[in-house]
C-alpha atoms as a PDB file:
ATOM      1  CA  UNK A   1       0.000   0.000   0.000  1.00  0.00           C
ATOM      2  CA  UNK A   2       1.090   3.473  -0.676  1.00  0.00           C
ATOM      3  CA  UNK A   3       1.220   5.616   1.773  1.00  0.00           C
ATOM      4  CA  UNK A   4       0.288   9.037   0.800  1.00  0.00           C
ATOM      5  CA  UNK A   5       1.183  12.405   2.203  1.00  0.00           C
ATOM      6  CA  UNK A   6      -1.106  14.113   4.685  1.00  0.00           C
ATOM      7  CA  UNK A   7      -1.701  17.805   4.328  1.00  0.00           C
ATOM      8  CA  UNK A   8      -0.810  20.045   6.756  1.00  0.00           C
ATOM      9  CA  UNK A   9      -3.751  22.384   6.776  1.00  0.00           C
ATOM     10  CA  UNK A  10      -6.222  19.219   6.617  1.00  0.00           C
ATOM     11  CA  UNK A  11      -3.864  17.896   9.228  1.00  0.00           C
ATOM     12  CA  UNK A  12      -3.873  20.555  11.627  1.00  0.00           C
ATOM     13  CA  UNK A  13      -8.299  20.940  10.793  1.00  0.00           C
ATOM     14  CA  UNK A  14      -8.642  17.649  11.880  1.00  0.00           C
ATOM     15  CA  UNK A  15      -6.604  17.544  15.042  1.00  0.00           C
ATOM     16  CA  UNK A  16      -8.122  21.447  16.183  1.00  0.00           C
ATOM     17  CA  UNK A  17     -12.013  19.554  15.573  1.00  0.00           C
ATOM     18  CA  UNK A  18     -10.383  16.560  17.921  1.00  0.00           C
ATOM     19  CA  UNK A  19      -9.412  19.371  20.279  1.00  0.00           C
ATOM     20  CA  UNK A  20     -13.093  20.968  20.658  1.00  0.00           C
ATOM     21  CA  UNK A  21     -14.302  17.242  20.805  1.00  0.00           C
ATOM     22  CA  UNK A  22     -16.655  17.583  17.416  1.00  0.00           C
ATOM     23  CA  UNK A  23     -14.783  14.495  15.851  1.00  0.00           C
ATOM     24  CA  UNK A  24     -16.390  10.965  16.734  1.00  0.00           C
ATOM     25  CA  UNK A  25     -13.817   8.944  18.612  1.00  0.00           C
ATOM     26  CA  UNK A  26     -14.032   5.604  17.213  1.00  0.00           C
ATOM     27  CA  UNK A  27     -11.469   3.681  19.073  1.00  0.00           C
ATOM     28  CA  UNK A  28      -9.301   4.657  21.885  1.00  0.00           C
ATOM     29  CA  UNK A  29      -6.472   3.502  24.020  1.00  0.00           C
ATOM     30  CA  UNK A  30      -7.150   5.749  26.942  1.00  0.00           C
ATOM     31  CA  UNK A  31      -3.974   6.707  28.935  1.00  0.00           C
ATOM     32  CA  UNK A  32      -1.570   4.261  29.259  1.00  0.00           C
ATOM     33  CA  UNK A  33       1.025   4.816  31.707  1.00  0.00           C
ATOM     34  CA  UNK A  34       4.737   4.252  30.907  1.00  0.00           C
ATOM     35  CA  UNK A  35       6.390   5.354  34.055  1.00  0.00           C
ATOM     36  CA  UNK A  36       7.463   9.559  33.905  1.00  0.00           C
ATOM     37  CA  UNK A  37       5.039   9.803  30.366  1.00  0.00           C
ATOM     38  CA  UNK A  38       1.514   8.610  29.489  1.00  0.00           C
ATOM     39  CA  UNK A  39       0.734   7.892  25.996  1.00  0.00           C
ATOM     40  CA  UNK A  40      -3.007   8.204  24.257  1.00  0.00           C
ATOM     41  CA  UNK A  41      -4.288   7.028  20.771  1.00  0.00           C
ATOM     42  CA  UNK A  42      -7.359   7.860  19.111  1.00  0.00           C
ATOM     43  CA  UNK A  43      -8.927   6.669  15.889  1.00  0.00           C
ATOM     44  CA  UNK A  44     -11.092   9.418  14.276  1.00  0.00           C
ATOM     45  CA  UNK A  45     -13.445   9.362  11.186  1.00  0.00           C
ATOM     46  CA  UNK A  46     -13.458  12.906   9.321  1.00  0.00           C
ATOM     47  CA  UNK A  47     -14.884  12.864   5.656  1.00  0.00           C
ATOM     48  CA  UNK A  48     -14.847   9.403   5.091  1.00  0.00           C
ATOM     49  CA  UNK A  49     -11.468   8.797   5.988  1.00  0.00           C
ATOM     50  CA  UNK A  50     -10.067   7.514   9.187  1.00  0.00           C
ATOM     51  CA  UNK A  51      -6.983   8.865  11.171  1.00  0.00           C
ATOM     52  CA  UNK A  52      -4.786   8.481  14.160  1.00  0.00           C
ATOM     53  CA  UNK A  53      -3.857  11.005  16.472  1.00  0.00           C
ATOM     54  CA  UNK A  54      -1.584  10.280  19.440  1.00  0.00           C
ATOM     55  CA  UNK A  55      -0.705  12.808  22.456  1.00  0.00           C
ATOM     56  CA  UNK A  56       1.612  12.261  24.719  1.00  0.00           C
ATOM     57  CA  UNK A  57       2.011  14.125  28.447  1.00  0.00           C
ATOM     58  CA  UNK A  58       4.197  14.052  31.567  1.00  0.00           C
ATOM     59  CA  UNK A  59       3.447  15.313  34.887  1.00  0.00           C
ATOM     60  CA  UNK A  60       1.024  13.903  37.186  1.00  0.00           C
ATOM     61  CA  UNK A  61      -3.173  13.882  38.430  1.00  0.00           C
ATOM     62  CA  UNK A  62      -2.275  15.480  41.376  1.00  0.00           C
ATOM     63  CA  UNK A  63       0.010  18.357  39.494  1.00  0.00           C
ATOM     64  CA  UNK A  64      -0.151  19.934  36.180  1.00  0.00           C
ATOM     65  CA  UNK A  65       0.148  17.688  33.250  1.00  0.00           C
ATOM     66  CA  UNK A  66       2.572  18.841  30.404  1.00  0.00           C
ATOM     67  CA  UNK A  67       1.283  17.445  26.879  1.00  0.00           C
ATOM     68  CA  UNK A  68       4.029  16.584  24.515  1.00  0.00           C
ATOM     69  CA  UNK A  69       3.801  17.277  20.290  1.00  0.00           C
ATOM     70  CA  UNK A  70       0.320  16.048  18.786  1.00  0.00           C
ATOM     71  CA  UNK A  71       1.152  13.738  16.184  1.00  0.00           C
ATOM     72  CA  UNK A  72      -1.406  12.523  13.432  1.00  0.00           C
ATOM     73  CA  UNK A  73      -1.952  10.388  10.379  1.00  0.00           C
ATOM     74  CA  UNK A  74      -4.229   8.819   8.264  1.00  0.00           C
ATOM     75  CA  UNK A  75      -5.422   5.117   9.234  1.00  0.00           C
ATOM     76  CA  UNK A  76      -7.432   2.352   7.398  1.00  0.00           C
ATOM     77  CA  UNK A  77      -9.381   0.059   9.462  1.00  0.00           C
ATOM     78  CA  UNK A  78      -9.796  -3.792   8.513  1.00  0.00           C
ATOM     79  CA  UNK A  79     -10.753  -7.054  10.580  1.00  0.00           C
ATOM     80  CA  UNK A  80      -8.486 -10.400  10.241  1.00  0.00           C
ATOM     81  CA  UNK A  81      -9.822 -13.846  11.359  1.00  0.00           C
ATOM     82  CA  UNK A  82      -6.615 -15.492  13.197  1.00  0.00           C
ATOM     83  CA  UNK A  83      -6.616 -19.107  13.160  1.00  0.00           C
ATOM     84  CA  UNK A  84      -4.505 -20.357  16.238  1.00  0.00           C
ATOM     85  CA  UNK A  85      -3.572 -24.378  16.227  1.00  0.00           C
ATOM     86  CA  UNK A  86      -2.267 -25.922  19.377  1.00  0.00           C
ATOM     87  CA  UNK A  87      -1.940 -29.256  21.259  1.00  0.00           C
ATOM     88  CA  UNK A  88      -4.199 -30.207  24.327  1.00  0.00           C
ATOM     89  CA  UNK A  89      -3.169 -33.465  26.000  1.00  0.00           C
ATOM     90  CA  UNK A  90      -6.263 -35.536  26.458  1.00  0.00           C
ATOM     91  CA  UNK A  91      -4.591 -37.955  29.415  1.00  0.00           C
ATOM     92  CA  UNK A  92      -1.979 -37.528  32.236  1.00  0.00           C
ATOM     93  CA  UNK A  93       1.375 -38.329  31.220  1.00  0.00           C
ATOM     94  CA  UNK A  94       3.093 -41.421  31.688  1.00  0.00           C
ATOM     95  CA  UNK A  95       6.825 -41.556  32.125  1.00  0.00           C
ATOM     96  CA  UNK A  96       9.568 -44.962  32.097  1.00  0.00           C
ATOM     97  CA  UNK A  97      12.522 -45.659  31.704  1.00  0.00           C
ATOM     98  CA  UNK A  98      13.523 -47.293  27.991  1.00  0.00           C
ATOM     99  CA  UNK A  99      14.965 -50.740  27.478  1.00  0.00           C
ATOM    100  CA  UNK A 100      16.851 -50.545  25.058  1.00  0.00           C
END
């Protein structure tokens, strides 16, 4: 697949209507917490195309946070059937010693 170059001004449109919360959060990771920074991921849907924007931040809840660069780009969204084979023993196992 191609990737193709976002535009800066469409870039920075969708991330201001993420800011004032009139984009539809599809997906989210919520805050996840890696020690000194926190790292967020959302997956928005803006004129029929879907993109990722991920914020970072540092601080803590009972200070001020500090929020690192915005970064964006544009996503595609499929699902994928994983077929996963294993073994299951179906009796208790037996050891010995071999004769030969």
């Amino acid at each position: 697949m191609t990737k193709l170059p976002l535009p800066e001004d469409l870039a920075k449109t969708i991330v201001d209507l993420w800011k004032d919360d009139a984009l539809t959060v599809i997906e989210t990771t919520g805050w996840g917490d890696d020690g000194k920074y926190q790292y967020k991921t959302d997956y928005v849907e803006h004129g029929g195309n879907f993109y990722c924007i991920g914020q970072s931040r540092s601080g803590s809840y009972y200070s001020d946070y500090h929020y690192g660069e915005t970064t964006i780009y544009r996503a595609s969204y499929e699902e994928k059937t994983i077929t996963i084979k294993e073994w299951t023993d179906l009796s208790d196992m037996v050891s010995f010693e071999p004769k030969w």
